[in-house]
N, C-alpha and C. Protein backbone atom coordinates (compact mmCIF):
# COMPACT_ATOMS: atom_id res chain seq x y z
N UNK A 1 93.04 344.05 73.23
CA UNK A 1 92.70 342.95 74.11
C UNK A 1 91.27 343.10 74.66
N UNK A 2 90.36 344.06 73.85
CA UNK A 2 88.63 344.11 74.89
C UNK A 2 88.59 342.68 74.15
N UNK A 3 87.64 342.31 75.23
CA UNK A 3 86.94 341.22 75.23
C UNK A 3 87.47 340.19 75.04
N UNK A 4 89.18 340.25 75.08
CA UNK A 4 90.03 338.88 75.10
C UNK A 4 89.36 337.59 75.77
N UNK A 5 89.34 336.34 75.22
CA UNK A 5 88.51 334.99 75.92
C UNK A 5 89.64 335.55 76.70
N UNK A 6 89.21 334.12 78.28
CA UNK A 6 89.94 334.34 78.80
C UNK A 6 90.93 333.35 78.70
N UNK A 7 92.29 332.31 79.02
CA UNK A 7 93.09 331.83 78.69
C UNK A 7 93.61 331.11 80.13
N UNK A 8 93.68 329.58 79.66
CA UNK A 8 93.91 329.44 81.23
C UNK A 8 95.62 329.61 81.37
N UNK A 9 96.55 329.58 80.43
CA UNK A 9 97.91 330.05 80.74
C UNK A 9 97.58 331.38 81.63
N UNK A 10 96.47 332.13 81.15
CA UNK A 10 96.29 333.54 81.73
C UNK A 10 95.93 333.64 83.29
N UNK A 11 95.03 332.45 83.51
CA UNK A 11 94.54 331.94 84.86
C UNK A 11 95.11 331.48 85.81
N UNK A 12 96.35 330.61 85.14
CA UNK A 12 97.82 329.54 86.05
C UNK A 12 98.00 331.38 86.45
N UNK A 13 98.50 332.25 85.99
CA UNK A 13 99.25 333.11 86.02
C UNK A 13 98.93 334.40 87.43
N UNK A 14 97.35 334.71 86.97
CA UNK A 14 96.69 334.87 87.93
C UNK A 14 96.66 334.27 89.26
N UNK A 15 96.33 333.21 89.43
CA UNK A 15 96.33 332.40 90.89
C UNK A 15 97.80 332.07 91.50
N UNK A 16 98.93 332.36 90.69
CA UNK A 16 100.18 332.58 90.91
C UNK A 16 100.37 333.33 92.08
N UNK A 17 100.05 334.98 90.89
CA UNK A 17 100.33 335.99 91.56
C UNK A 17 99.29 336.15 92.81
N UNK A 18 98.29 335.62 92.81
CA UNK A 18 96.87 335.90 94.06
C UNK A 18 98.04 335.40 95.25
N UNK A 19 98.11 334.18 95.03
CA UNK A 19 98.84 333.33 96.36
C UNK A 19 99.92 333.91 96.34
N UNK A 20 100.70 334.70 95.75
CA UNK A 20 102.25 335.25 95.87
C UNK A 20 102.19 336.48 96.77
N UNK A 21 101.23 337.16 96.47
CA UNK A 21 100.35 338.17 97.40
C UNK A 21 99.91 337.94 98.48
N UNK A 22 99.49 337.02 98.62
CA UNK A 22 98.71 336.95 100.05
C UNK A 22 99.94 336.23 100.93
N UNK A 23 101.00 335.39 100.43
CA UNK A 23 102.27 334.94 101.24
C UNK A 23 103.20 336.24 101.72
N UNK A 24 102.88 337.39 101.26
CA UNK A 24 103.93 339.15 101.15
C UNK A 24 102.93 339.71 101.98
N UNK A 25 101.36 339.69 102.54
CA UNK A 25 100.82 340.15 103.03
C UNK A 25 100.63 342.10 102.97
N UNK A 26 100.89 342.66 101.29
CA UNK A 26 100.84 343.69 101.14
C UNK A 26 99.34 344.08 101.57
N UNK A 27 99.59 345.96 100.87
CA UNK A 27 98.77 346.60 101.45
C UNK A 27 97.46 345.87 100.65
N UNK A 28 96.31 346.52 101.03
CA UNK A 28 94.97 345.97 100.80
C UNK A 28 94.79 346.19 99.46
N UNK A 29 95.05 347.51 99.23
CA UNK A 29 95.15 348.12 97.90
C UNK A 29 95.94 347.14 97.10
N UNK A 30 96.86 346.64 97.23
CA UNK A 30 97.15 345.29 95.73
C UNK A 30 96.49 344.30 95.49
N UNK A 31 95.74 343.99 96.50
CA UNK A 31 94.93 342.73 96.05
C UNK A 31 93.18 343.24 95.86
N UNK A 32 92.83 344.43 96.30
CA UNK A 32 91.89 345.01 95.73
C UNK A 32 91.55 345.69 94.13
N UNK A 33 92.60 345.43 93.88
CA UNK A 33 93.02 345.67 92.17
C UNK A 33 92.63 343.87 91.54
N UNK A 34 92.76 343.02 92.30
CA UNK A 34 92.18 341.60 91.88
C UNK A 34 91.33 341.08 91.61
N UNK A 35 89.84 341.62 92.62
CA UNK A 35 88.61 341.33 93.10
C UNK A 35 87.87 342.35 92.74
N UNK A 36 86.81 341.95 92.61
CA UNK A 36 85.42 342.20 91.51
C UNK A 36 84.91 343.04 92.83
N UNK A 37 84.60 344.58 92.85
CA UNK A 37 83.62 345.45 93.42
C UNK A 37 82.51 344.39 94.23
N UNK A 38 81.94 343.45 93.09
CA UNK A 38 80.62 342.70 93.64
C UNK A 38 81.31 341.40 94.15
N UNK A 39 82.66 341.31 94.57
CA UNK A 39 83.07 339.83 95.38
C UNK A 39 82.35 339.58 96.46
N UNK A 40 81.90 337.85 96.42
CA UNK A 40 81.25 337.43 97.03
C UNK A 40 82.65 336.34 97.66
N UNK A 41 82.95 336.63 98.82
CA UNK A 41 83.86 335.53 99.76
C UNK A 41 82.89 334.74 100.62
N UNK A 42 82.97 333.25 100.44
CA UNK A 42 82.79 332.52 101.29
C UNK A 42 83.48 331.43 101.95
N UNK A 43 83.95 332.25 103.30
CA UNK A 43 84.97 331.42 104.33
C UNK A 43 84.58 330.64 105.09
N UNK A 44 85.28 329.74 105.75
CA UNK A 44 84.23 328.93 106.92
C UNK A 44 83.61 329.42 108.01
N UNK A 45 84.33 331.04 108.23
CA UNK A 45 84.31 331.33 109.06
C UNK A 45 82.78 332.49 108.97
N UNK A 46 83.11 332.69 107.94
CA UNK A 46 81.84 333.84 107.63
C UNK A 46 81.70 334.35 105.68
N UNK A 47 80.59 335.29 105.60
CA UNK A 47 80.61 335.54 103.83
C UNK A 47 80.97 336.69 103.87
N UNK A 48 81.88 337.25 103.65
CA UNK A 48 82.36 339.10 102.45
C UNK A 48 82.30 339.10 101.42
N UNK A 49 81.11 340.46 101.36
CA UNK A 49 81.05 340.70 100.19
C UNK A 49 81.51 342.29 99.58
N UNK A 50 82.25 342.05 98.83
CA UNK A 50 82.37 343.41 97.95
C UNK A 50 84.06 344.20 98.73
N UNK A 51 84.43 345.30 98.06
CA UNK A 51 85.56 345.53 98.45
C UNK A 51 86.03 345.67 100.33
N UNK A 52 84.59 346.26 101.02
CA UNK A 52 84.90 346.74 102.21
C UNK A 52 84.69 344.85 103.07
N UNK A 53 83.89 344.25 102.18
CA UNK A 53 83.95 343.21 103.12
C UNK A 53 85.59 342.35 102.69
N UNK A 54 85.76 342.26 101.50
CA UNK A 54 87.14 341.78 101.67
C UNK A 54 88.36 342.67 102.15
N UNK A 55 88.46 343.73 102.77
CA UNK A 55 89.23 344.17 103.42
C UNK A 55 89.05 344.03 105.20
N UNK A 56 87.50 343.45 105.64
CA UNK A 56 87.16 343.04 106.66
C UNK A 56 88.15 341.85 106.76
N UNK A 57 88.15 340.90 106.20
CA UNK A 57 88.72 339.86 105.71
C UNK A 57 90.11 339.68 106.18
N UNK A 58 90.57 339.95 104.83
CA UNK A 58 91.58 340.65 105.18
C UNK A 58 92.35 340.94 106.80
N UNK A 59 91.87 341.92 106.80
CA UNK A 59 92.21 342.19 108.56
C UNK A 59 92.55 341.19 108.94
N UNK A 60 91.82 340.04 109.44
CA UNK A 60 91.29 338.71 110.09
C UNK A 60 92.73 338.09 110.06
N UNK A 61 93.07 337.76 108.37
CA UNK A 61 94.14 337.18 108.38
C UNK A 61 95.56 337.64 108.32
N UNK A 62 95.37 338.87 108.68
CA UNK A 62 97.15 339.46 109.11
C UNK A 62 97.80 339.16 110.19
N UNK A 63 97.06 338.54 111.01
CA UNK A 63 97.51 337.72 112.53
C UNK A 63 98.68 336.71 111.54
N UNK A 64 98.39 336.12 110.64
CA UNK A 64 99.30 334.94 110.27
C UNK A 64 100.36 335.50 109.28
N UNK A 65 101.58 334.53 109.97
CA UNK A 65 102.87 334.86 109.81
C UNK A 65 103.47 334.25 109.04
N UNK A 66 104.85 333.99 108.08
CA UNK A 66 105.55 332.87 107.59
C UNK A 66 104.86 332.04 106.56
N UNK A 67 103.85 332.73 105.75
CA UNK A 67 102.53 331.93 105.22
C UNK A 67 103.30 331.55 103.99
N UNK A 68 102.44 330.28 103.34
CA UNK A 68 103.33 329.72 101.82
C UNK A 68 101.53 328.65 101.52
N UNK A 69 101.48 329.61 100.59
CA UNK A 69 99.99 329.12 99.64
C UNK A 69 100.43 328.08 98.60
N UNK A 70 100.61 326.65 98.38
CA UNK A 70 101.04 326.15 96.86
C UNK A 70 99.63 325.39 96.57
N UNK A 71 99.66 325.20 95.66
CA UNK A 71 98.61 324.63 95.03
C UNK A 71 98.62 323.44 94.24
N UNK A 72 98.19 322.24 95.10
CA UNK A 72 98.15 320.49 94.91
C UNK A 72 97.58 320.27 93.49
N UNK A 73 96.37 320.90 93.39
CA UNK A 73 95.17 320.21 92.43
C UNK A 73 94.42 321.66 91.74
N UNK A 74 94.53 321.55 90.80
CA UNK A 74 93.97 322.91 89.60
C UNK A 74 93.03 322.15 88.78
N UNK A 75 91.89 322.69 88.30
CA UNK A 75 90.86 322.58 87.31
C UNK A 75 90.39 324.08 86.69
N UNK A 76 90.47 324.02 85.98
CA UNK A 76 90.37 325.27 85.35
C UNK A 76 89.02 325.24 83.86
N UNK A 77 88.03 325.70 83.83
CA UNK A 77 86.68 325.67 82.99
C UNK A 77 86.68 326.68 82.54
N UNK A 78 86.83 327.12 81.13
CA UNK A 78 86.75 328.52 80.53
C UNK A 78 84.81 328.52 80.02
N UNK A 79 84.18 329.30 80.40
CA UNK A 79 82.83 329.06 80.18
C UNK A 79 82.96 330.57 79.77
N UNK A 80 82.55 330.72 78.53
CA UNK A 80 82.34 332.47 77.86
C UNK A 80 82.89 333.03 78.34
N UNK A 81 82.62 334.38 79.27
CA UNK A 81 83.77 335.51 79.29
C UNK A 81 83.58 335.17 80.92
N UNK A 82 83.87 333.93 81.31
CA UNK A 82 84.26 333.76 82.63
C UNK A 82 84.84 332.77 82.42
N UNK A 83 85.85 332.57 83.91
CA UNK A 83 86.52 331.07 84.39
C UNK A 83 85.91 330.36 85.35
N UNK A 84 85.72 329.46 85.65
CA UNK A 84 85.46 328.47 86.95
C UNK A 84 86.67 327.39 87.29
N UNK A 85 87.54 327.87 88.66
CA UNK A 85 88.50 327.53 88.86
C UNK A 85 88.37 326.53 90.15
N UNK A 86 88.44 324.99 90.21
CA UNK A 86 88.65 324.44 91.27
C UNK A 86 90.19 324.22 91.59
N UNK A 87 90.49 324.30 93.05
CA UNK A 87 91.79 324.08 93.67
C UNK A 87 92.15 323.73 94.76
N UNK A 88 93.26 322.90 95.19
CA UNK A 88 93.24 322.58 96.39
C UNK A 88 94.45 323.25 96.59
N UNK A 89 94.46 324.28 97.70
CA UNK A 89 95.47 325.07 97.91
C UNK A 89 95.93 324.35 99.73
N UNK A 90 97.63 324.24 99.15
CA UNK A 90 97.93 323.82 100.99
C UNK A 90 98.46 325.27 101.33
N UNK A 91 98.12 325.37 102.73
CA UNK A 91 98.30 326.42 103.07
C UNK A 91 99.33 326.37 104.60
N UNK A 92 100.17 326.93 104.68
CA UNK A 92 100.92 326.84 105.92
C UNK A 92 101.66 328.19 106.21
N UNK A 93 101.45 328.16 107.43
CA UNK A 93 101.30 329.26 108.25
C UNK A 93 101.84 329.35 110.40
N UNK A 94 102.09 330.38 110.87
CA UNK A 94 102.22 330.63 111.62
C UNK A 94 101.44 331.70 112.30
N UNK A 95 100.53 331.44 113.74
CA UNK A 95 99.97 332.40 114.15
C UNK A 95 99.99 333.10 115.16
N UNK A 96 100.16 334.69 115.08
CA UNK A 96 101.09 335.82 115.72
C UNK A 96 99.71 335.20 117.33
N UNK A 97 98.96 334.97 117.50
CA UNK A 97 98.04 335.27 118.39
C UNK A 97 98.09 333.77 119.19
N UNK A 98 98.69 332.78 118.63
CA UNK A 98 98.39 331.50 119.15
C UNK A 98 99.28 331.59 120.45
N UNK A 99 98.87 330.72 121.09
CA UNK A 99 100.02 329.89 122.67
C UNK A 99 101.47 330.25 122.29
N UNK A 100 101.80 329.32 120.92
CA UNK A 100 103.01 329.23 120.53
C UNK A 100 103.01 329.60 118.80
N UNK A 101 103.25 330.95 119.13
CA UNK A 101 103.27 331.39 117.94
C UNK A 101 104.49 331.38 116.64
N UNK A 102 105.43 330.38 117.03
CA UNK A 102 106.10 330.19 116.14
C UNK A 102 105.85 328.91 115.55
N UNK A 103 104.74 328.40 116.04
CA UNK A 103 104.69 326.87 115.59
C UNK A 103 104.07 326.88 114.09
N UNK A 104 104.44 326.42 113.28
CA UNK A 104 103.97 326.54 111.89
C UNK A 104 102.48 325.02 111.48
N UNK A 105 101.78 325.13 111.32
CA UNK A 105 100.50 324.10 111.11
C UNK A 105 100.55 324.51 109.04
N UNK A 106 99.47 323.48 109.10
CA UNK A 106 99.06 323.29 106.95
C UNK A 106 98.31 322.95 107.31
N UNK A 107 97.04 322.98 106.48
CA UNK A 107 95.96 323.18 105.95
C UNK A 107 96.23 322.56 104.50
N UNK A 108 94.17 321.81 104.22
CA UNK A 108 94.58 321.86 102.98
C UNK A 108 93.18 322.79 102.65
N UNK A 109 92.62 323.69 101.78
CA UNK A 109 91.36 324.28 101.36
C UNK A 109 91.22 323.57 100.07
N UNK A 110 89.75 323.17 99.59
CA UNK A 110 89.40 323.28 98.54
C UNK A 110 88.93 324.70 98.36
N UNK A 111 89.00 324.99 96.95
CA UNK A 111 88.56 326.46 97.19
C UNK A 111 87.69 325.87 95.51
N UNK A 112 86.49 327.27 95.56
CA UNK A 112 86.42 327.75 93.92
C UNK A 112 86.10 329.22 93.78
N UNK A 113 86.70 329.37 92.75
CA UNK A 113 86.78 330.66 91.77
C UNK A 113 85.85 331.24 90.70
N UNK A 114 85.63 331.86 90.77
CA UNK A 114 85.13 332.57 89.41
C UNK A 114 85.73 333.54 88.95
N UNK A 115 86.29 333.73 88.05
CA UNK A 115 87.29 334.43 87.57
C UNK A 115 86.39 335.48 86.07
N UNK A 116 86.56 336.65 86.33
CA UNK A 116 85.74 337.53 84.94
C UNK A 116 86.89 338.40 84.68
N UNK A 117 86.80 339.22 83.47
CA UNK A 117 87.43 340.36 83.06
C UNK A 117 86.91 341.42 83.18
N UNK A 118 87.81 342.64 83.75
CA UNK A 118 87.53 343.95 83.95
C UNK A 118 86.78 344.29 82.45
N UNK A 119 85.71 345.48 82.54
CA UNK A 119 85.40 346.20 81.37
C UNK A 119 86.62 347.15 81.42
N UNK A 120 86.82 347.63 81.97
CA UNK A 120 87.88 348.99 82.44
C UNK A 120 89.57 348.59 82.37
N UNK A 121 90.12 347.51 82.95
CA UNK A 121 91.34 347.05 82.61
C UNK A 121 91.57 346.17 82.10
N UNK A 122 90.98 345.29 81.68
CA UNK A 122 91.23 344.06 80.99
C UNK A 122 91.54 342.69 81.95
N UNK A 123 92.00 343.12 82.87
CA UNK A 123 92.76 342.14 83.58
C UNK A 123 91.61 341.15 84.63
N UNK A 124 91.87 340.06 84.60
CA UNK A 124 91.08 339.07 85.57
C UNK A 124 90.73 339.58 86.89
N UNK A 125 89.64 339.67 87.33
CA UNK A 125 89.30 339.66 88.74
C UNK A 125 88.70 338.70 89.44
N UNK A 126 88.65 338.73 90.89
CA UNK A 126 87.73 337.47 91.09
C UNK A 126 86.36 337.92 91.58
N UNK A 127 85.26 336.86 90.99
CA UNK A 127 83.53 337.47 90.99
C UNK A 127 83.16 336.76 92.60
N UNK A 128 83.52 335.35 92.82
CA UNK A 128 83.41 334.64 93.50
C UNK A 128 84.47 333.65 94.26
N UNK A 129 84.72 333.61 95.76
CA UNK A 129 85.84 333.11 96.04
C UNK A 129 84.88 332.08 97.22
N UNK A 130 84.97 330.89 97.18
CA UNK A 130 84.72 330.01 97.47
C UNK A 130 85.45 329.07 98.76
N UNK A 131 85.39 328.89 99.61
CA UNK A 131 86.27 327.41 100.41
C UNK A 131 85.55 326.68 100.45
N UNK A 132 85.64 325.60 99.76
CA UNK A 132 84.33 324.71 99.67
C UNK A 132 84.75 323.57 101.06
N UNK A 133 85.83 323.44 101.74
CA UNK A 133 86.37 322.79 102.71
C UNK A 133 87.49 322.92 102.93
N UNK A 134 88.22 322.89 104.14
CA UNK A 134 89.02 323.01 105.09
C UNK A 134 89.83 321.90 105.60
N UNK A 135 90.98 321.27 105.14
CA UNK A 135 91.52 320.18 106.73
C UNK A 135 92.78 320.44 106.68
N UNK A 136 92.46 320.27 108.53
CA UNK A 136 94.23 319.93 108.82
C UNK A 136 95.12 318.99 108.03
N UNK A 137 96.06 319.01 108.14
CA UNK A 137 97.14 318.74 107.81
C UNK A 137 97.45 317.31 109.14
N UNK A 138 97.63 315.85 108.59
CA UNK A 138 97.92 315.25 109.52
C UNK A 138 99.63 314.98 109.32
């Protein structure tokens, strides 16, 4: 599998498991097996880059509870030995820090992706993680 194109059955599969992960809120270490050494995150809130900044990250969002990532709208661009992934992920959640922290709110994010292959495992990571916008949920 070196240098396998990449496959967007392979990509659905990937962004599966990303959002299946981040709804289980495991250790840092499983989703650092995902993301590219040189990840570039850009949140609304701020940019991380690279493993220690997405574990900054990270942090941030372990306040939220009851979380469920699905995903409305997929575009998926296989360009050479990368992906470019647009998505609109709804996101809903509960937050441990709010007034009323059992109250559950959604979100919708556009997000984009860049998706490459490990030299070393083969497996997809992400180069670039994107929120290109943010809204509530009316």
């Amino acid at each position: 599998m070196t240098n396998a194109p990449i496959t967007e059955a392979e990509v659905k599969t990937f962004i599966r498991d990303w959002f299946q992960k981040l709804d289980n809120h495991p250790d840092p270490a499983r989703l650092l097996s995902m993301v590219s050494e040189s990840l570039v995150m850009k949140m609304p809130e701020d940019e991380f880059q690279n493993h220690e900044g997405f574990i900054k990250w990270y942090r941030g969002v372990d306040r939220f509870r009851d979380q469920s990532h699905t995903v409305k709208a997929l575009r998926i661009e296989i360009e050479g030995k990368t992906a470019i992934v647009k998505l609109i992920n709804r996101w809903q959640r509960s937050d441990a820090k709010a007034q009323n922290s059992e109250e559950h709110l959604a979100f919708y994010a556009a997000q984009t992706w860049t998706l490459l292959r490990s030299p070393q495992t083969q497996k997809l990571l992400i180069a670039t993680y994107t929120v290109d916008y943010f809204l509530p949920e009316v």
